[in-house]
C-alpha atoms as a PDB file:
ATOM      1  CA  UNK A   1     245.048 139.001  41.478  1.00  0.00           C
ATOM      2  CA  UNK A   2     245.165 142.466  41.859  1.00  0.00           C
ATOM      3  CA  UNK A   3     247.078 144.494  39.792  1.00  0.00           C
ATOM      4  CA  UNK A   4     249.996 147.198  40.242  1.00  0.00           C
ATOM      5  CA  UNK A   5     250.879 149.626  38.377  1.00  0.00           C
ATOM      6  CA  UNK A   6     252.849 151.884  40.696  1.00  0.00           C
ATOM      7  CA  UNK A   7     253.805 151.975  44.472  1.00  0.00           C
ATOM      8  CA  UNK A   8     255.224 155.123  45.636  1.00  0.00           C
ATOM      9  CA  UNK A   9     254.635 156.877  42.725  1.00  0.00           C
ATOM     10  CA  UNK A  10     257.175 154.834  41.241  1.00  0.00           C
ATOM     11  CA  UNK A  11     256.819 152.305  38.049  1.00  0.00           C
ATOM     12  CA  UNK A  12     256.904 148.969  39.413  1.00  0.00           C
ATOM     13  CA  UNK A  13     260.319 148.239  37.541  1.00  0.00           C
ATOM     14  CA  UNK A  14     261.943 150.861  39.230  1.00  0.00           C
ATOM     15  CA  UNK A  15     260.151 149.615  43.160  1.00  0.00           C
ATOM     16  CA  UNK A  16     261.440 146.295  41.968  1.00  0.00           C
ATOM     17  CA  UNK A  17     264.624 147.088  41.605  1.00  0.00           C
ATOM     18  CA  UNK A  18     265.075 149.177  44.433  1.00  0.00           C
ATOM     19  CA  UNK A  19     263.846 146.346  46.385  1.00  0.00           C
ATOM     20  CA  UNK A  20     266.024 143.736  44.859  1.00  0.00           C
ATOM     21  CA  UNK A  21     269.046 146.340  45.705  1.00  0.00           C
ATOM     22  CA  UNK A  22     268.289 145.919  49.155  1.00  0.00           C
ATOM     23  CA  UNK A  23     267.918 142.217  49.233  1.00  0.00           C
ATOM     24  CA  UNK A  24     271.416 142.080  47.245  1.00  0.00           C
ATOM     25  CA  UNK A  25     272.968 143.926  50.371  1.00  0.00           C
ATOM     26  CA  UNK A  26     271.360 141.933  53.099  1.00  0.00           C
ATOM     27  CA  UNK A  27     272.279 138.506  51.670  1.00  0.00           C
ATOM     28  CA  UNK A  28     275.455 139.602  52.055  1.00  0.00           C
ATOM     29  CA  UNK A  29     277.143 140.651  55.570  1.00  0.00           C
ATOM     30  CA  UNK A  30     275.732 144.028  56.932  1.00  0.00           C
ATOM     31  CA  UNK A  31     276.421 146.594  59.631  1.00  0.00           C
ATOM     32  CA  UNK A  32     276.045 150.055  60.498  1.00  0.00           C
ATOM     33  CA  UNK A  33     274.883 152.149  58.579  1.00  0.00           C
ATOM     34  CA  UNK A  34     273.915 150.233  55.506  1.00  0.00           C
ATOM     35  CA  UNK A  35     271.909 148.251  57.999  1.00  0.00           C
ATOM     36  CA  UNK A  36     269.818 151.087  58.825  1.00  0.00           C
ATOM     37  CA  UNK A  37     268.992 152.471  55.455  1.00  0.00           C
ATOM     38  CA  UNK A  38     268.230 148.895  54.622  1.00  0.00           C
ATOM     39  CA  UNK A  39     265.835 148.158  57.373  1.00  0.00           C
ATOM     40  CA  UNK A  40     264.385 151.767  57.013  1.00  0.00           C
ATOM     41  CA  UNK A  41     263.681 151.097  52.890  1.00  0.00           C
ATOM     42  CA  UNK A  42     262.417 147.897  54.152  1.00  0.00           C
ATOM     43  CA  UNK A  43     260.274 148.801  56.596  1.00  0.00           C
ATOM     44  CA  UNK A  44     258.460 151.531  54.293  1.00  0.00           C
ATOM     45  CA  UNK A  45     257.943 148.385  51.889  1.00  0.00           C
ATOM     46  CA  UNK A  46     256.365 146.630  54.445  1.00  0.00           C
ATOM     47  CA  UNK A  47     253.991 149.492  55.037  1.00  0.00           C
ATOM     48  CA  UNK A  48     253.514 150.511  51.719  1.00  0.00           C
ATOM     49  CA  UNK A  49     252.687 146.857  51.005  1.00  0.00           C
ATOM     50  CA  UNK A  50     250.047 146.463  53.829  1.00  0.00           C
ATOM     51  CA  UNK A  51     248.471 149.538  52.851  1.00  0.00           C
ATOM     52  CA  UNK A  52     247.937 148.549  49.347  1.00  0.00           C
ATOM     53  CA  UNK A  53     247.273 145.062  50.047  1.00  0.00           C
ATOM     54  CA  UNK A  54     250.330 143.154  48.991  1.00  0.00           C
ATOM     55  CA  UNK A  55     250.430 140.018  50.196  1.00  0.00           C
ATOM     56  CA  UNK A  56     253.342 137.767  49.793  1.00  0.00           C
ATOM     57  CA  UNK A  57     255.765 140.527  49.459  1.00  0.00           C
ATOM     58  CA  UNK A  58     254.581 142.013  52.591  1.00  0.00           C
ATOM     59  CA  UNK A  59     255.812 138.601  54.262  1.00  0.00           C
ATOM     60  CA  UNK A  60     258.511 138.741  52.866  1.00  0.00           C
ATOM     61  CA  UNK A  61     259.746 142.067  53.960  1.00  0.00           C
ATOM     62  CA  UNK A  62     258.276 140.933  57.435  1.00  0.00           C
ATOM     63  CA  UNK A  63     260.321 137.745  57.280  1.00  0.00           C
ATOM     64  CA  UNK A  64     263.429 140.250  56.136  1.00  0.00           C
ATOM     65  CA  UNK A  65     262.749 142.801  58.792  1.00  0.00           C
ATOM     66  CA  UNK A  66     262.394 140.047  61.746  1.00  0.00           C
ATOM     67  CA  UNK A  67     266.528 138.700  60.674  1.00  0.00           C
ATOM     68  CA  UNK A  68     269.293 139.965  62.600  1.00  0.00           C
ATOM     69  CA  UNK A  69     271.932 142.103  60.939  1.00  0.00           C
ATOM     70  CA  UNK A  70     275.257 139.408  60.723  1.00  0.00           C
ATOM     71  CA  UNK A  71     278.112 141.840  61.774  1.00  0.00           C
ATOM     72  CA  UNK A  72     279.921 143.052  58.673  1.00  0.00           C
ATOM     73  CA  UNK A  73     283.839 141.262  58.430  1.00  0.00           C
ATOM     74  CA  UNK A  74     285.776 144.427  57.583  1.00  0.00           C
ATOM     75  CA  UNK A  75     286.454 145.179  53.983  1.00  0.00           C
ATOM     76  CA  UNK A  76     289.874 145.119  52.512  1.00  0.00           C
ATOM     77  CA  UNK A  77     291.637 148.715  53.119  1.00  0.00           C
ATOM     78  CA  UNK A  78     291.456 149.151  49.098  1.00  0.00           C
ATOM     79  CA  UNK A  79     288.178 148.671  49.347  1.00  0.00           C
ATOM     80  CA  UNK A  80     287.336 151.054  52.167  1.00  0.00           C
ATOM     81  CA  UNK A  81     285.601 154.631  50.616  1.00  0.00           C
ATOM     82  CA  UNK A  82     283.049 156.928  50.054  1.00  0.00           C
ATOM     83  CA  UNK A  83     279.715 156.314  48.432  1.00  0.00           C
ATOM     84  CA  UNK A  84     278.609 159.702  47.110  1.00  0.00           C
ATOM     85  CA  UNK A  85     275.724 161.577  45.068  1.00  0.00           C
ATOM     86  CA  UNK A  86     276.851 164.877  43.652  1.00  0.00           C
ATOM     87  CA  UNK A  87     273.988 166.943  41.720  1.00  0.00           C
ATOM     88  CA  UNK A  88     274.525 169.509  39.202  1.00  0.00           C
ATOM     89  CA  UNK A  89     271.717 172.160  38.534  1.00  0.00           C
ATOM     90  CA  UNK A  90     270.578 170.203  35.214  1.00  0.00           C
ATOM     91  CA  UNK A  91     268.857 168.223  37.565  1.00  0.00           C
ATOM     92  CA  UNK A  92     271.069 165.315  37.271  1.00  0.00           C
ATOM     93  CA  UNK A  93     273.052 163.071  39.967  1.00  0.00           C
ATOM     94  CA  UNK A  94     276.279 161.118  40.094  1.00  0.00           C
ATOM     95  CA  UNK A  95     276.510 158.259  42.125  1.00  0.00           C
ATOM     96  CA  UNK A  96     280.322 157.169  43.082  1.00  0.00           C
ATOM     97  CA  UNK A  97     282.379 155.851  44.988  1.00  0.00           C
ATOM     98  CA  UNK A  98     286.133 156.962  45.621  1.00  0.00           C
ATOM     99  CA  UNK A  99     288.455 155.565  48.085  1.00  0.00           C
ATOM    100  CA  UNK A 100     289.695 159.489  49.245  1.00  0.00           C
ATOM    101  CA  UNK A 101     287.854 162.786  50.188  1.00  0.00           C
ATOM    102  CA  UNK A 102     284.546 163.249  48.757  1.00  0.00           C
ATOM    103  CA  UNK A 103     285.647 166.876  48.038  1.00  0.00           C
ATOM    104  CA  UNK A 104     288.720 166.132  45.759  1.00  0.00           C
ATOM    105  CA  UNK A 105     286.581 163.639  43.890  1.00  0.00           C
ATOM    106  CA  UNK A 106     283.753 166.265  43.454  1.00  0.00           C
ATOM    107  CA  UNK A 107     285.962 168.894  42.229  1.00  0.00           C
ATOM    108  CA  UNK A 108     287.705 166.060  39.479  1.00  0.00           C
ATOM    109  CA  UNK A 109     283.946 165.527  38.492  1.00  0.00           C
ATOM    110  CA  UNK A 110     282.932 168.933  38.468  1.00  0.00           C
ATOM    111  CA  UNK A 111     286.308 169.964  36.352  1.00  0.00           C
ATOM    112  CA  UNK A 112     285.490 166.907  33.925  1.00  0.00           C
ATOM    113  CA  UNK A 113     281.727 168.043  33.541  1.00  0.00           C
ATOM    114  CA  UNK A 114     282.128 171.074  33.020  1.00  0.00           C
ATOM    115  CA  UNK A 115     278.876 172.007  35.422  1.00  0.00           C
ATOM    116  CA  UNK A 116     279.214 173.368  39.100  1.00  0.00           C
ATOM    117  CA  UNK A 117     278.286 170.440  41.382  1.00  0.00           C
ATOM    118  CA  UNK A 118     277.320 170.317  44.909  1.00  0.00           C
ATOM    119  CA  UNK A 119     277.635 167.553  47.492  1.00  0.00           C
ATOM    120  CA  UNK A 120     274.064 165.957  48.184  1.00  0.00           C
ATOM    121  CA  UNK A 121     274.748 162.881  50.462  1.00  0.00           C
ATOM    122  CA  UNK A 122     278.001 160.725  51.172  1.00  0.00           C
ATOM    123  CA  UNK A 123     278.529 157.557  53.360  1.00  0.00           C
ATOM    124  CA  UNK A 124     281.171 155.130  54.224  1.00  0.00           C
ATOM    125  CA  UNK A 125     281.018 152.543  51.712  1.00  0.00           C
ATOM    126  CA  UNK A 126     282.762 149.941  49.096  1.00  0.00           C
ATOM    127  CA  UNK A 127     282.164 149.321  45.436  1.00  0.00           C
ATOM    128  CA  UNK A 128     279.488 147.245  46.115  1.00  0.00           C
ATOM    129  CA  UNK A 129     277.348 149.346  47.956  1.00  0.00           C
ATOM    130  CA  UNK A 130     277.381 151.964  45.476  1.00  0.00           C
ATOM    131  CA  UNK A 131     276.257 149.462  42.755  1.00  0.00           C
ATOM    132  CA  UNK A 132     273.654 148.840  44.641  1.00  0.00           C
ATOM    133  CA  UNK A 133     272.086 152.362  45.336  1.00  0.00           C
ATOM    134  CA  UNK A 134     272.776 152.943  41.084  1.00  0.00           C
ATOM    135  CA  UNK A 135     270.843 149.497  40.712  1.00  0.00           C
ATOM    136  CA  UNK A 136     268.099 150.825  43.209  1.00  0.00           C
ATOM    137  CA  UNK A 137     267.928 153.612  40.521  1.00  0.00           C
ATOM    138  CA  UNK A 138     268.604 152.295  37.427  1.00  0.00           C
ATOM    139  CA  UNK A 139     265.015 153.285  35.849  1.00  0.00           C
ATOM    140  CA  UNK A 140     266.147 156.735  36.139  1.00  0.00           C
ATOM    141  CA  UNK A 141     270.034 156.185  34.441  1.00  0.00           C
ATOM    142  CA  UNK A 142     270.765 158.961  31.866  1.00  0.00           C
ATOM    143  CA  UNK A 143     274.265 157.542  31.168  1.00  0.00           C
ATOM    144  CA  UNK A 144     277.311 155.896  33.115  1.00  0.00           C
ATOM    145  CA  UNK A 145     276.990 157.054  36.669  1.00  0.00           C
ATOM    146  CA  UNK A 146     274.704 159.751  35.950  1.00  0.00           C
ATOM    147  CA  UNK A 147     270.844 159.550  37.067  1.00  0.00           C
ATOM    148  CA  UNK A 148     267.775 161.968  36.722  1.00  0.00           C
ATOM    149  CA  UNK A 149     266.758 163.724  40.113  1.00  0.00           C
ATOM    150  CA  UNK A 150     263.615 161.882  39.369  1.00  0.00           C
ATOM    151  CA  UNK A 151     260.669 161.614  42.389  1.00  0.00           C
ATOM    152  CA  UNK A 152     262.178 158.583  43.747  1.00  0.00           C
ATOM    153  CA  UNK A 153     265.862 159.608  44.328  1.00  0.00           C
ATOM    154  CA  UNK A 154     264.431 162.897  45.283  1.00  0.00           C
ATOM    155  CA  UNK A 155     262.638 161.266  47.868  1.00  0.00           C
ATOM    156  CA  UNK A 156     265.409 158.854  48.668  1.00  0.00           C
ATOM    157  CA  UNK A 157     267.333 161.884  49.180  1.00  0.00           C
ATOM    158  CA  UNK A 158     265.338 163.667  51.547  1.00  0.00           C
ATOM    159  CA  UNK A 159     264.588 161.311  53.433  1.00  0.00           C
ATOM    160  CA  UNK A 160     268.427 160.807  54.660  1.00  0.00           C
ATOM    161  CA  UNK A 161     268.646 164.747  55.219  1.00  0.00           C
ATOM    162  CA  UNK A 162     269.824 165.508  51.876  1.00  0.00           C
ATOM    163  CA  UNK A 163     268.825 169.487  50.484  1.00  0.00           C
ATOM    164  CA  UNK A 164     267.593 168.738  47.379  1.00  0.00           C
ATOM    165  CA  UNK A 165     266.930 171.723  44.748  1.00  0.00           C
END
């Protein structure tokens, strides 16, 4: 069996996780945007996998990509929000979610940390989702809600139109 060691430049914990993020959000109802990002993350597995020769989890993301997306019930009003990533010039990244404007919250976080922050990506969201995007990076936590603007999330970031410094 052939061993790996990395995929995407990233540890396989970290791939592994990410992956198990996304798998988290389509067992559960899924629409819209989520959706995409999903089936985009998923469909780079898929390649990454063939590439490299992966086997059963290439199937599986096949099996995953082939489902339809289950329309998504809508979520409790308290629930409703924003799922956000500011990034300070440390090199570091919050990932939260706040049920008003993305702006208020970053200037409460900004005021608390004592660091200028800037607004790297936002998207409608609940609590849930933003778990799962701090799960999909949890190999690059530095504490609480605050991550490393390691290779993957700089990637992840770019690749959703994100200007990343």
């Amino acid at each position: 069996m052939e061993e790996h060691t990395e995929r995407d430049g990233r540890p396989p914990e970290e791939w592994v996780a990410g992956f198990l993020a996304g798998l988290r959000l389509l067992n559960g109802a899924c629409a819209g945007e989520r959706a995409r990002i999903i089936w985009e993350d998923l469909e780079r597995a898929a390649a990454l996998t063939h590439e490299r020769g992966g086997g059963w989890l290439d199937e599986a993301v096949q099996a995953l990509l082939e489902r339809p997306v289950r329309p998504e019930p809508p979520a409790p009003a308290e629930r409703r929000g924003w799922i956000y990533m500011f990034g300070d010039d440390l090199g570091r990244v919050k990932i939260g979610w706040t049920a008003g404007d993305p702006e208020v919250r970053r200037r409460s976080v900004e005021s608390a940390s004592g660091r200028p922050l800037r607004v790297l990506w936002t998207m409608r969201g609940e609590p849930a989702d933003e778990r799962a995007l701090q799960d999909r990076f949890a190999g690059l936590r530095q504490i609480g809600e605050w991550f490393r603007l390691g290779p993957p999330l700089r990637r992840w970031l770019a690749a959703y139109g994100a200007e990343v410094r």
